[in-house]
N, C-alpha and C. Protein backbone atom coordinates (compact mmCIF):
# COMPACT_ATOMS: atom_id res chain seq x y z
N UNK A 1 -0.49 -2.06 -23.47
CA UNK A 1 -0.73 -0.91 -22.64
C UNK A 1 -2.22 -0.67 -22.59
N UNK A 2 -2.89 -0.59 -21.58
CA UNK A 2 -4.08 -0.53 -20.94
C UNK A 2 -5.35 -1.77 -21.64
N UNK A 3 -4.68 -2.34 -22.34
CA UNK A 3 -5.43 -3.92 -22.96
C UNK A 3 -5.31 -5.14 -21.45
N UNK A 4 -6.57 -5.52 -21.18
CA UNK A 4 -6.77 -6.46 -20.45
C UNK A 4 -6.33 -7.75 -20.86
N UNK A 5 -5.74 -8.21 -19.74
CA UNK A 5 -4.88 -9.72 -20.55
C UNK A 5 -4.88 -10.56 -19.08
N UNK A 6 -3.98 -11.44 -19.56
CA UNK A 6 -3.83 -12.78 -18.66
C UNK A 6 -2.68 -13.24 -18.74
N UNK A 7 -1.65 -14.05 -17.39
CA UNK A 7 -0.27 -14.62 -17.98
C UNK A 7 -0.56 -15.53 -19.01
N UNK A 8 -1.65 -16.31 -18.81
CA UNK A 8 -1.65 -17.43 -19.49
C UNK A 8 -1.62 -17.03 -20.97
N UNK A 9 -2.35 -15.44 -21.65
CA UNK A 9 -2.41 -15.31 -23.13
C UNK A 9 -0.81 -14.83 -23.34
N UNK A 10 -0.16 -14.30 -22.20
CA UNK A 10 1.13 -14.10 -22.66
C UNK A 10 2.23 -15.40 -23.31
N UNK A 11 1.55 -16.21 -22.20
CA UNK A 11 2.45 -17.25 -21.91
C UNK A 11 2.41 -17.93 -23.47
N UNK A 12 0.83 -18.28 -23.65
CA UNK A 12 0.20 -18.96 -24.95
C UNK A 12 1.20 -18.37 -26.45
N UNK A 13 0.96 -16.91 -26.43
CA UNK A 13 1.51 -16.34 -27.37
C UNK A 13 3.00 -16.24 -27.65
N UNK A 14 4.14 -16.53 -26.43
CA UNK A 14 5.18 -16.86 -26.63
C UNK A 14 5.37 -17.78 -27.23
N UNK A 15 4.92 -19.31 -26.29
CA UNK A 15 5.00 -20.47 -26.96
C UNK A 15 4.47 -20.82 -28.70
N UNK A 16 3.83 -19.48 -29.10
CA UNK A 16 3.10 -19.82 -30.42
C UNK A 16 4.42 -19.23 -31.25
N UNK A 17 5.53 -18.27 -30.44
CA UNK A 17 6.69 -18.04 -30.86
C UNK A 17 7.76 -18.59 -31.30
N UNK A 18 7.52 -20.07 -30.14
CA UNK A 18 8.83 -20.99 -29.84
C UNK A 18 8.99 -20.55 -28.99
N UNK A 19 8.89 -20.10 -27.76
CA UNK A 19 9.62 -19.84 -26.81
C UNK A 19 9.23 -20.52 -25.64
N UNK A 20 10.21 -21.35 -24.82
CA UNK A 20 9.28 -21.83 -23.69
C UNK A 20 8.80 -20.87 -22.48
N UNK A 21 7.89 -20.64 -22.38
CA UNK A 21 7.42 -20.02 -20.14
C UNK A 21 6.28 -20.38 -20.28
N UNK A 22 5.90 -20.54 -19.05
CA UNK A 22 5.10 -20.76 -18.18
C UNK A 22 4.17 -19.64 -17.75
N UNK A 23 3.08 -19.65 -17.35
CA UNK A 23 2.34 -18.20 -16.80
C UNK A 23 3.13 -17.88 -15.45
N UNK A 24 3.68 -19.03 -14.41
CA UNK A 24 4.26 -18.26 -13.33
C UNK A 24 5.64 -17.12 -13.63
N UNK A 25 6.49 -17.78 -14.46
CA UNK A 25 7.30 -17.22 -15.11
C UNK A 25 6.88 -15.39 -15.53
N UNK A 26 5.52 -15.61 -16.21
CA UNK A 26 5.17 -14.29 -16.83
C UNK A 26 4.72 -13.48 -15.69
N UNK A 27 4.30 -14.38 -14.76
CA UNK A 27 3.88 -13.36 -13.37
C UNK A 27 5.15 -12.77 -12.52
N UNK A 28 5.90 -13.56 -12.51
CA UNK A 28 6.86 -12.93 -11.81
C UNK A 28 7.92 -11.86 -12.86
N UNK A 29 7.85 -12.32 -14.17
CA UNK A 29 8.66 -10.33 -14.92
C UNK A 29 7.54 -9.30 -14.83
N UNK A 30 6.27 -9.52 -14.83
CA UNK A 30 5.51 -8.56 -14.92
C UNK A 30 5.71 -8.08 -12.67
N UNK A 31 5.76 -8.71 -12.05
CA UNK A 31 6.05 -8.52 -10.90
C UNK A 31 7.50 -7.75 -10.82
N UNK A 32 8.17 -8.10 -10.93
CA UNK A 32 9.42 -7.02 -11.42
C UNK A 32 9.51 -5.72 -11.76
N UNK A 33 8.49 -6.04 -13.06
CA UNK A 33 8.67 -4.55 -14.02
C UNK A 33 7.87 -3.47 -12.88
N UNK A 34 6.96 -4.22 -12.27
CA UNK A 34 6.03 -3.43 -11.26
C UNK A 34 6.98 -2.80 -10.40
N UNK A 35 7.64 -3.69 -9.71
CA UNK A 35 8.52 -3.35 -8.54
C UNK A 35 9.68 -2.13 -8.99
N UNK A 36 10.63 -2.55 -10.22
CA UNK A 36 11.24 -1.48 -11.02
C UNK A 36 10.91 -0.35 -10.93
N UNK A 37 8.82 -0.07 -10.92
CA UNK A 37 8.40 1.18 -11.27
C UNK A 37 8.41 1.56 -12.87
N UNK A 38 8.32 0.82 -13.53
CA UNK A 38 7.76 0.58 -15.43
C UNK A 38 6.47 0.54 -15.41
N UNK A 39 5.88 -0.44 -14.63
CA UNK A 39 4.58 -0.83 -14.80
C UNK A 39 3.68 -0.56 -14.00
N UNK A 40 2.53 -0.63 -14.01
CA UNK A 40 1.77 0.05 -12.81
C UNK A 40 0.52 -1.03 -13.27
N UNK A 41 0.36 -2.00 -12.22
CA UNK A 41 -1.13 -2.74 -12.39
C UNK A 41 -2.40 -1.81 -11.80
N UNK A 42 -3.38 -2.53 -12.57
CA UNK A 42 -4.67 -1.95 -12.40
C UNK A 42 -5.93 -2.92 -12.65
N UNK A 43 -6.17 -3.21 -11.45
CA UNK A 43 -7.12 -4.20 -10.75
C UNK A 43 -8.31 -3.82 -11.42
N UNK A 44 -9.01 -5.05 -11.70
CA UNK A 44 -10.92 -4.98 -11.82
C UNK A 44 -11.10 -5.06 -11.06
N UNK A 45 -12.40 -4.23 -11.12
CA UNK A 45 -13.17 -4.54 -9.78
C UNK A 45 -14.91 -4.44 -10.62
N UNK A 46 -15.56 -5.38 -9.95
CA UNK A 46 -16.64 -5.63 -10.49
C UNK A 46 -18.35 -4.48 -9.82
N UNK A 47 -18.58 -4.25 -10.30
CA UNK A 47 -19.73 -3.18 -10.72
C UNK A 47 -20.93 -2.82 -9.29
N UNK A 48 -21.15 -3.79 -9.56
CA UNK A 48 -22.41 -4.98 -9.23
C UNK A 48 -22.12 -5.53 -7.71
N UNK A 49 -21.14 -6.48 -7.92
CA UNK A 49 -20.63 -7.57 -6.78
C UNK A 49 -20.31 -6.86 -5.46
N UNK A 50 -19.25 -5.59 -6.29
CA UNK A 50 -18.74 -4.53 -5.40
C UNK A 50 -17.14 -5.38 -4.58
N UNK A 51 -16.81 -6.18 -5.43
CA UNK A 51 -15.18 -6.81 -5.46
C UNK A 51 -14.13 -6.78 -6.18
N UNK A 52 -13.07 -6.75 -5.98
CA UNK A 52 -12.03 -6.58 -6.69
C UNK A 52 -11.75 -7.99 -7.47
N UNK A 53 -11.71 -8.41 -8.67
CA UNK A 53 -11.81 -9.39 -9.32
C UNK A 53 -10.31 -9.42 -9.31
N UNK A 54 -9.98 -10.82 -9.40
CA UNK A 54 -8.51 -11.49 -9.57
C UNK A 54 -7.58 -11.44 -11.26
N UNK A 55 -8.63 -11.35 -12.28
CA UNK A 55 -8.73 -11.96 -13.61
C UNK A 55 -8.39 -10.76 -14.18
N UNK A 56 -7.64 -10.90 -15.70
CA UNK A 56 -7.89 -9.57 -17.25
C UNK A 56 -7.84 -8.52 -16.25
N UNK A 57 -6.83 -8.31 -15.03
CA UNK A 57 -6.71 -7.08 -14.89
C UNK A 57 -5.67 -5.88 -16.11
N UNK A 58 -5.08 -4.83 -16.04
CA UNK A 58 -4.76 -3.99 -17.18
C UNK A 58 -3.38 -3.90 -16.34
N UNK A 59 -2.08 -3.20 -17.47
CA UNK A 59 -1.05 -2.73 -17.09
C UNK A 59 -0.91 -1.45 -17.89
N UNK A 60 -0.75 -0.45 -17.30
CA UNK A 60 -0.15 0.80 -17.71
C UNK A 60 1.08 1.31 -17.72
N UNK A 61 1.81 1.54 -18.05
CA UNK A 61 3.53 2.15 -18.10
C UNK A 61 3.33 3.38 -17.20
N UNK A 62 5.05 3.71 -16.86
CA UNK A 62 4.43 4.51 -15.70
C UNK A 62 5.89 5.85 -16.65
N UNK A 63 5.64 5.54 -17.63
CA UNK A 63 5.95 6.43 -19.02
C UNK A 63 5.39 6.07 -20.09
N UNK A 64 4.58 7.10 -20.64
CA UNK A 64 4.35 6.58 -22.19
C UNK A 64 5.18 6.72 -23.19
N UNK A 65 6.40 7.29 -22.81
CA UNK A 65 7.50 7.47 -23.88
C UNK A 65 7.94 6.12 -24.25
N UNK A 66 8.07 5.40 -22.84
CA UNK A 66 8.48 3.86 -23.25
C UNK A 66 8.29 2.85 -24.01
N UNK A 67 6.78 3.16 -24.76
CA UNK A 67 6.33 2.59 -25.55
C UNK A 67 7.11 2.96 -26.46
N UNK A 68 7.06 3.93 -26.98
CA UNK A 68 7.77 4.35 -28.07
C UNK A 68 8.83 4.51 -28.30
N UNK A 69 9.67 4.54 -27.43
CA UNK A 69 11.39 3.99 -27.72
C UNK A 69 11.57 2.43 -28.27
N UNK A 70 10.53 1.88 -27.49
CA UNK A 70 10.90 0.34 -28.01
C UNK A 70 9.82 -0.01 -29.52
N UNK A 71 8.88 0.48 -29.23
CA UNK A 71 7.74 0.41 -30.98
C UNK A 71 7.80 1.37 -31.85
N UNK A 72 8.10 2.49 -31.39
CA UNK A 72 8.03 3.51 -32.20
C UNK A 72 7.16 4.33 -32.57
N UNK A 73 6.48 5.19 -32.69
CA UNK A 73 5.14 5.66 -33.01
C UNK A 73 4.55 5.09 -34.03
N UNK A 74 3.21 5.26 -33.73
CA UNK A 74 2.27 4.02 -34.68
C UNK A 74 0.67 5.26 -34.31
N UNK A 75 0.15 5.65 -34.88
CA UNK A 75 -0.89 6.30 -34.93
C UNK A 75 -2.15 5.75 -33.94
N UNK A 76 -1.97 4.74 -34.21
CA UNK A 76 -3.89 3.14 -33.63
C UNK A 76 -3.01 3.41 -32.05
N UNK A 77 -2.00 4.17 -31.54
CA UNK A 77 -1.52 3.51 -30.04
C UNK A 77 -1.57 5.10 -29.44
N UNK A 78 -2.22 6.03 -30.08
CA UNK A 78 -2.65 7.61 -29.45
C UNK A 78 -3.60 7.26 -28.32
N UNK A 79 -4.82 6.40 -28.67
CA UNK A 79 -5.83 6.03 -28.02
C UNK A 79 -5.41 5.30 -26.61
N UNK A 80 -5.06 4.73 -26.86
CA UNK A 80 -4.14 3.73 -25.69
C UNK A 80 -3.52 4.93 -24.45
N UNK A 81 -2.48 5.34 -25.30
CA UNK A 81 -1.65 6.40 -24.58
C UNK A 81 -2.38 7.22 -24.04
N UNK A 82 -3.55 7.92 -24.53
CA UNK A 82 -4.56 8.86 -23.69
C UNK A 82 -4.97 8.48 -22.52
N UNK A 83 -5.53 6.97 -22.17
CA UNK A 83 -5.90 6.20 -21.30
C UNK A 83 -4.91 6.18 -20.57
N UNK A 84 -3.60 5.93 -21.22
CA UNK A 84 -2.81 5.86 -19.79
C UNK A 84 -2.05 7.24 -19.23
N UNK A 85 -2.03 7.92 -19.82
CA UNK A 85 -2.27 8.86 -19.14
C UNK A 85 -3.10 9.79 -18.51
N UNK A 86 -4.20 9.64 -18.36
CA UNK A 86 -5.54 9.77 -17.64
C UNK A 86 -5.53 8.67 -16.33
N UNK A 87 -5.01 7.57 -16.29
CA UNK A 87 -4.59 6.36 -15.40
C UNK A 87 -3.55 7.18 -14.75
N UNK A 88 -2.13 7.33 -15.17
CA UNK A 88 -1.61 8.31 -14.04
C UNK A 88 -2.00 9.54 -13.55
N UNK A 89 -2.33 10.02 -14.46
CA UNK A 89 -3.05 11.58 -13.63
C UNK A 89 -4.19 11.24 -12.10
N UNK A 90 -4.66 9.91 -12.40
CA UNK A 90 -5.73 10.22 -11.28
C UNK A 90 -4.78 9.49 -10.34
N UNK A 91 -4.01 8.67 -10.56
CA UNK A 91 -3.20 8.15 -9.45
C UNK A 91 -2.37 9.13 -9.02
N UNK A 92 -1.62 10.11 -9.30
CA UNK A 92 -1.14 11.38 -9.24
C UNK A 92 -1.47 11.93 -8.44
N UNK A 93 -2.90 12.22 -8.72
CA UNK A 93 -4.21 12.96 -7.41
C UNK A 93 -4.72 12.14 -6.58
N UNK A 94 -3.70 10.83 -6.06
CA UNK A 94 -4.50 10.41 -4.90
C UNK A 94 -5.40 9.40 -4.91
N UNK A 95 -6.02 9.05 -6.00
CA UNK A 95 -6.79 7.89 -6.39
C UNK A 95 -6.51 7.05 -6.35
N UNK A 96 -7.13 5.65 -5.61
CA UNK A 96 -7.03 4.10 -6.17
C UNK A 96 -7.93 4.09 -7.48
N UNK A 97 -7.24 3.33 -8.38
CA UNK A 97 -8.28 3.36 -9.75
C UNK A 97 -7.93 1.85 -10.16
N UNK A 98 -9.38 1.41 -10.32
CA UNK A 98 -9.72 0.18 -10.97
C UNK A 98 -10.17 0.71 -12.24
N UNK A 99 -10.28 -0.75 -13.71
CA UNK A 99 -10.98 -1.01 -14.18
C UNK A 99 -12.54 -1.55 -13.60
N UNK A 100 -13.28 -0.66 -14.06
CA UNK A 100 -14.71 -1.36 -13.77
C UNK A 100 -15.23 -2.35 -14.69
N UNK A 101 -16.15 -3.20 -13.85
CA UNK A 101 -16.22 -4.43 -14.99
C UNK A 101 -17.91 -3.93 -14.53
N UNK A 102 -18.68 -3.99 -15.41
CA UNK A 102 -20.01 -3.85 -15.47
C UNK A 102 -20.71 -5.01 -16.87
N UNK A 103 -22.45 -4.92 -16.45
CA UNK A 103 -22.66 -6.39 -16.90
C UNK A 103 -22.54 -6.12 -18.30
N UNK A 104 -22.77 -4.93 -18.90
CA UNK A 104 -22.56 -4.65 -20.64
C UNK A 104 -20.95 -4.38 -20.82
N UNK A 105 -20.21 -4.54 -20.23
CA UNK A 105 -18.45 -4.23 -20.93
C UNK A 105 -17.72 -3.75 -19.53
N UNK A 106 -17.17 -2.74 -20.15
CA UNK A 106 -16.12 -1.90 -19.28
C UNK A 106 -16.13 -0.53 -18.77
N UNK A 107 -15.99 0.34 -17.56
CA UNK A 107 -15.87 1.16 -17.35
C UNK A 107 -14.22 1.34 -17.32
N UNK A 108 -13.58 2.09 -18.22
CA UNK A 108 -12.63 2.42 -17.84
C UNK A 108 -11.65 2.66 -17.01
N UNK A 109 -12.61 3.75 -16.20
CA UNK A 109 -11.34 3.85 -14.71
C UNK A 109 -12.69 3.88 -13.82
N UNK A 110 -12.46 3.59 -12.77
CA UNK A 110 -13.34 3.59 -11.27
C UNK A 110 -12.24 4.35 -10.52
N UNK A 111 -12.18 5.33 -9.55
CA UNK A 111 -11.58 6.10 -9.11
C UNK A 111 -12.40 7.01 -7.77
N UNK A 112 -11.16 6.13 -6.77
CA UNK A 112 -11.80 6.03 -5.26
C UNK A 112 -10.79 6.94 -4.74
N UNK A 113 -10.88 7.79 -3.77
CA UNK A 113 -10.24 8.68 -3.02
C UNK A 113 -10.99 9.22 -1.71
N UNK A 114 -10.46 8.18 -0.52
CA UNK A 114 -11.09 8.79 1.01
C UNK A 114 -12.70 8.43 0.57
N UNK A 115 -13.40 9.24 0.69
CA UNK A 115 -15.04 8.78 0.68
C UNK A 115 -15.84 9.58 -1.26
N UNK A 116 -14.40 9.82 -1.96
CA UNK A 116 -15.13 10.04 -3.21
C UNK A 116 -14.99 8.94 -3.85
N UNK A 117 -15.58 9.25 -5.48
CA UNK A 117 -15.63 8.35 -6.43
C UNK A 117 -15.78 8.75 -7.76
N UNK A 118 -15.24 8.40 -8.52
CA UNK A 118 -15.87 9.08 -9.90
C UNK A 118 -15.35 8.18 -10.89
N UNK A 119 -16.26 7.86 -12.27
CA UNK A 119 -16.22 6.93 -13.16
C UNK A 119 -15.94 8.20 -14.50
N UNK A 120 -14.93 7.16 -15.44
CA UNK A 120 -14.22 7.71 -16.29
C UNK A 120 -14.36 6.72 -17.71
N UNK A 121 -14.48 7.43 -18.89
CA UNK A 121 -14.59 6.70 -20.16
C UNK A 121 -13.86 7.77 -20.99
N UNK A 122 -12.73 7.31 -21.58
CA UNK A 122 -11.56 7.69 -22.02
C UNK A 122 -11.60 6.95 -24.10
N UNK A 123 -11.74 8.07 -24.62
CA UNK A 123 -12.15 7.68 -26.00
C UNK A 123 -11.12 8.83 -26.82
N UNK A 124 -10.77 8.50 -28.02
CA UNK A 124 -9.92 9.59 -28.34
C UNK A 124 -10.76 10.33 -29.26
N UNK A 125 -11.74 10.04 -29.97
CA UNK A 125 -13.33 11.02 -30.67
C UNK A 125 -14.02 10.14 -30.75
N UNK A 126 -14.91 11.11 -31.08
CA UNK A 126 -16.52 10.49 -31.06
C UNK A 126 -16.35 10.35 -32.90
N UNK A 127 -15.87 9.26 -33.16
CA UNK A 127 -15.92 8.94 -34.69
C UNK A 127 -17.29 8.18 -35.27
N UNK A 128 -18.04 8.00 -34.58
CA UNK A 128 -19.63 7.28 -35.31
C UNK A 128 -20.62 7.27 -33.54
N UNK A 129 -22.06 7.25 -33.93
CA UNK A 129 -23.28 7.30 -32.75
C UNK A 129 -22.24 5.96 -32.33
N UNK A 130 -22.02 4.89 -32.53
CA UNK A 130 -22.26 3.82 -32.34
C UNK A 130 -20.89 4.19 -31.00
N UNK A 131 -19.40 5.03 -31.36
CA UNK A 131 -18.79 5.22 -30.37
C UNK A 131 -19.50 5.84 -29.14
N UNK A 132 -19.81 6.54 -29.71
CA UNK A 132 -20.47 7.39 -28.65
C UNK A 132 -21.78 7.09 -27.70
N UNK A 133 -22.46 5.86 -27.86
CA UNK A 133 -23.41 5.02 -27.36
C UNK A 133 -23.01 4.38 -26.47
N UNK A 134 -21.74 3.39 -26.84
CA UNK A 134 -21.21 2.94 -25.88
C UNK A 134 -20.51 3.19 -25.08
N UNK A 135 -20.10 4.60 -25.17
CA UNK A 135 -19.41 5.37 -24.23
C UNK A 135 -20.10 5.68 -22.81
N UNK A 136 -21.55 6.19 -23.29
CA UNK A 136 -22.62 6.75 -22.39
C UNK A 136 -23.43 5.69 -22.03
N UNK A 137 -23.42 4.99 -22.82
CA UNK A 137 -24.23 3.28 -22.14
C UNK A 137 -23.58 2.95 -20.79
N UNK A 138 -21.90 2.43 -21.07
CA UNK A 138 -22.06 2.13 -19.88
C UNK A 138 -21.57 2.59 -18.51
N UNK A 139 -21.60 4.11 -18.69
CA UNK A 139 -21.49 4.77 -17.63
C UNK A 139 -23.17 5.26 -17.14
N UNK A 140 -24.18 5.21 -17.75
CA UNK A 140 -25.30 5.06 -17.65
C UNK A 140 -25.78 3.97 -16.94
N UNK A 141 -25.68 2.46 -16.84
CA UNK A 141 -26.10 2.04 -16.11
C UNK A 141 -25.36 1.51 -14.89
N UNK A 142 -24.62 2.46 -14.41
CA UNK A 142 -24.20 2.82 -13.22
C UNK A 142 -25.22 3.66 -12.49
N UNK A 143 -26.00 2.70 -10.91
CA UNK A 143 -26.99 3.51 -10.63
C UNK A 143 -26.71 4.17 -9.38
N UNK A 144 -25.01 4.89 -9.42
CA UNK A 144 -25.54 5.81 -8.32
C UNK A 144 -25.01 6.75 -8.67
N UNK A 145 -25.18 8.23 -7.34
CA UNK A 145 -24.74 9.67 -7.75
C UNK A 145 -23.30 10.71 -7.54
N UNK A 146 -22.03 9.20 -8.07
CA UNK A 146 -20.94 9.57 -8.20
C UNK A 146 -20.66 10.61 -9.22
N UNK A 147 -19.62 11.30 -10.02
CA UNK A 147 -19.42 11.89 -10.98
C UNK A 147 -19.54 10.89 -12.15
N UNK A 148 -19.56 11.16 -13.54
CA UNK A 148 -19.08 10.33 -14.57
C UNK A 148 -18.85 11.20 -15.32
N UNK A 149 -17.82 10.84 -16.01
CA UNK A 149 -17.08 11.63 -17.24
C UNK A 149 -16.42 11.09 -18.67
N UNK A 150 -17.00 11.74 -19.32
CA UNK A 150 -16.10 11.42 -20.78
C UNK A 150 -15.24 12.06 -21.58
N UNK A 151 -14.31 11.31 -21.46
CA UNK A 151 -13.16 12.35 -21.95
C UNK A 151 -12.77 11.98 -23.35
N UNK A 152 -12.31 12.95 -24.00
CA UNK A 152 -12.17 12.98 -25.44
C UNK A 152 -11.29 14.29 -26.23
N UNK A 153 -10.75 13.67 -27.05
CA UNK A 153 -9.95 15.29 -27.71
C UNK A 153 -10.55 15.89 -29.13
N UNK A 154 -12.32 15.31 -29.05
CA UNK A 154 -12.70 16.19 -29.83
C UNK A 154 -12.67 17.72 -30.25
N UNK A 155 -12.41 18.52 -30.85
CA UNK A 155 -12.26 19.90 -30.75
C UNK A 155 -13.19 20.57 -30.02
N UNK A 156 -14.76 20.15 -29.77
CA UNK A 156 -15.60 20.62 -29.25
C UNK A 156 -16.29 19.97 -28.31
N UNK A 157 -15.44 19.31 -27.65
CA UNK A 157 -16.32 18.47 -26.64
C UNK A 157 -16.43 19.20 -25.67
N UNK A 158 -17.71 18.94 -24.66
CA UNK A 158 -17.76 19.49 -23.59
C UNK A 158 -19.32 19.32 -23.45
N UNK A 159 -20.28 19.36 -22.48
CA UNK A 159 -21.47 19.40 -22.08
C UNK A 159 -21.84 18.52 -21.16
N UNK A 160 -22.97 18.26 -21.21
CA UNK A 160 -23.60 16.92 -20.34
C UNK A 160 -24.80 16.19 -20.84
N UNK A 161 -24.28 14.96 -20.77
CA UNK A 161 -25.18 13.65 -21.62
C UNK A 161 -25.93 13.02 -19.99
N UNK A 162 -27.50 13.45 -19.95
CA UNK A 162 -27.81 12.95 -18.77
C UNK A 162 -26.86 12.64 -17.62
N UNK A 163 -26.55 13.79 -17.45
CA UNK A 163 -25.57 13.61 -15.77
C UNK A 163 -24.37 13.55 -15.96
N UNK A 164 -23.90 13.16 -16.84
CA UNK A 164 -22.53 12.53 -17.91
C UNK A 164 -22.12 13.90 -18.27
N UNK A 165 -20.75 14.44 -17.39
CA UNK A 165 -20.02 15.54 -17.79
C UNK A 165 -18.92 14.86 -19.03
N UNK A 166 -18.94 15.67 -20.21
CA UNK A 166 -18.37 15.74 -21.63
C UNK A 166 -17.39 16.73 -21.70
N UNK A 167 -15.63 16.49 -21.36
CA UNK A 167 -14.81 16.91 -21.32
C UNK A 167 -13.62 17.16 -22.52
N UNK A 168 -13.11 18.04 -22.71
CA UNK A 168 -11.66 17.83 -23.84
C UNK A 168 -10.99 16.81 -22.19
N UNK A 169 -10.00 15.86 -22.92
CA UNK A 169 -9.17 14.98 -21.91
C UNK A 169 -8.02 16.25 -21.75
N UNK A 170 -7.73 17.40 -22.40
CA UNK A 170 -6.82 18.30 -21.79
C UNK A 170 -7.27 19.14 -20.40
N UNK A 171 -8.66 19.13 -20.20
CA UNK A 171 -9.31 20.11 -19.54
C UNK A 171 -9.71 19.38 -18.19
N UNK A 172 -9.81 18.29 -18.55
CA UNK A 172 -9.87 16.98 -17.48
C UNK A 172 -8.47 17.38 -16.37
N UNK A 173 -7.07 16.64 -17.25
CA UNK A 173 -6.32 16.85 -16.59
C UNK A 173 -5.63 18.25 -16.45
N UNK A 174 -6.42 19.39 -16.53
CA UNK A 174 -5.64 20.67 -15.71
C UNK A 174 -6.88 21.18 -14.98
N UNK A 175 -7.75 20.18 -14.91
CA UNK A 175 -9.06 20.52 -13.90
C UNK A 175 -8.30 20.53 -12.37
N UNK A 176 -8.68 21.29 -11.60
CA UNK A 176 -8.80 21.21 -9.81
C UNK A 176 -9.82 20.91 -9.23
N UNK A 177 -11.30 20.09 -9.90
CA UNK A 177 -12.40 20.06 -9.55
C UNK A 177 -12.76 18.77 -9.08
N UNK A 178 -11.50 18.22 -9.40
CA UNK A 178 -11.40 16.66 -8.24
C UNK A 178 -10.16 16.57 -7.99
């Protein structure tokens, strides 16, 4: 859930199971689960180039309960789940949302609607500078004058990091301000 992958690492990791498939195989259940309405793909799109990349795009559930009927709760998968639900909320409101691929890592969500835009970095706290660097890094070298936001369920988050609005992720999604 919201981890960038490939059929082929699916495919790889079965077979490291015993199991035989193929990546077309893995494309077409993940094509399914889409169609079902389980899954919800979410395209890269690159920074820079200004294209929608083919590759390590992400899948989100289009429930996060689902995870957890079948895994169960696990603490390390809060983080995850925040992301994807921040992924449906903006699709909710109307958004096409990519992963952004930029030349230092990842932008989280890219989020296009009619002639807006706004970039999103989805963290569950600011647990060391070093999180929090790369949070604002690379929505920082994004050089134009869309929104950017960081969302987080620190108890006290909120402000602005050079231009960079600093949100609770609760306040995000009961915002009306996009």
């Amino acid at each position: 859930m919201g981890n960038t992958f490939s059929a082929k690492s699916i495919a790889d990791y079965l077979k490291s199971e015993r199991r035989s498939l193929d990546n077309e195989t893995v494309c077409g259940y993940l094509e399914k689960l889409e169609k079902a309405y389980l899954l919800h793909r979410c395209s890269r799109y690159d920074l820079q180039g200004k294209e929608i990349l083919k590759t390590q795009e992400k899948f989100y559930l289009a429930d996060t309960a689902l995870r957890y009927s079948v895994l169960g709760y696990d603490v390390d998968s809060a983080a995850s789940s925040l992301e994807n639900i921040v992924y449906l909320e903006l699709c909710r409101r109307g958004y096409t949302v990519y992963v952004g691929k930029s030349s230092n890592g990842e932008i989280d969500f890219a989020a296009v609607r009619q002639n807006e835009k706004i970039y999103v970095q989805v963290t569950q706290e600011f647990r060391s500078e070093k999180t929090e660097k790369r949070e604002y890094e690379r929505l920082l070298e994004i050089r134009d004058n869309y929104p950017k936001y960081v969302l987080t369920t620190d108890e006290f988050a909120g402000g602005n990091y050079e231009g960079i609005k600093t949100m609770h992720v609760a306040d995000f999604l009961l915002s009306t301000e996009y």
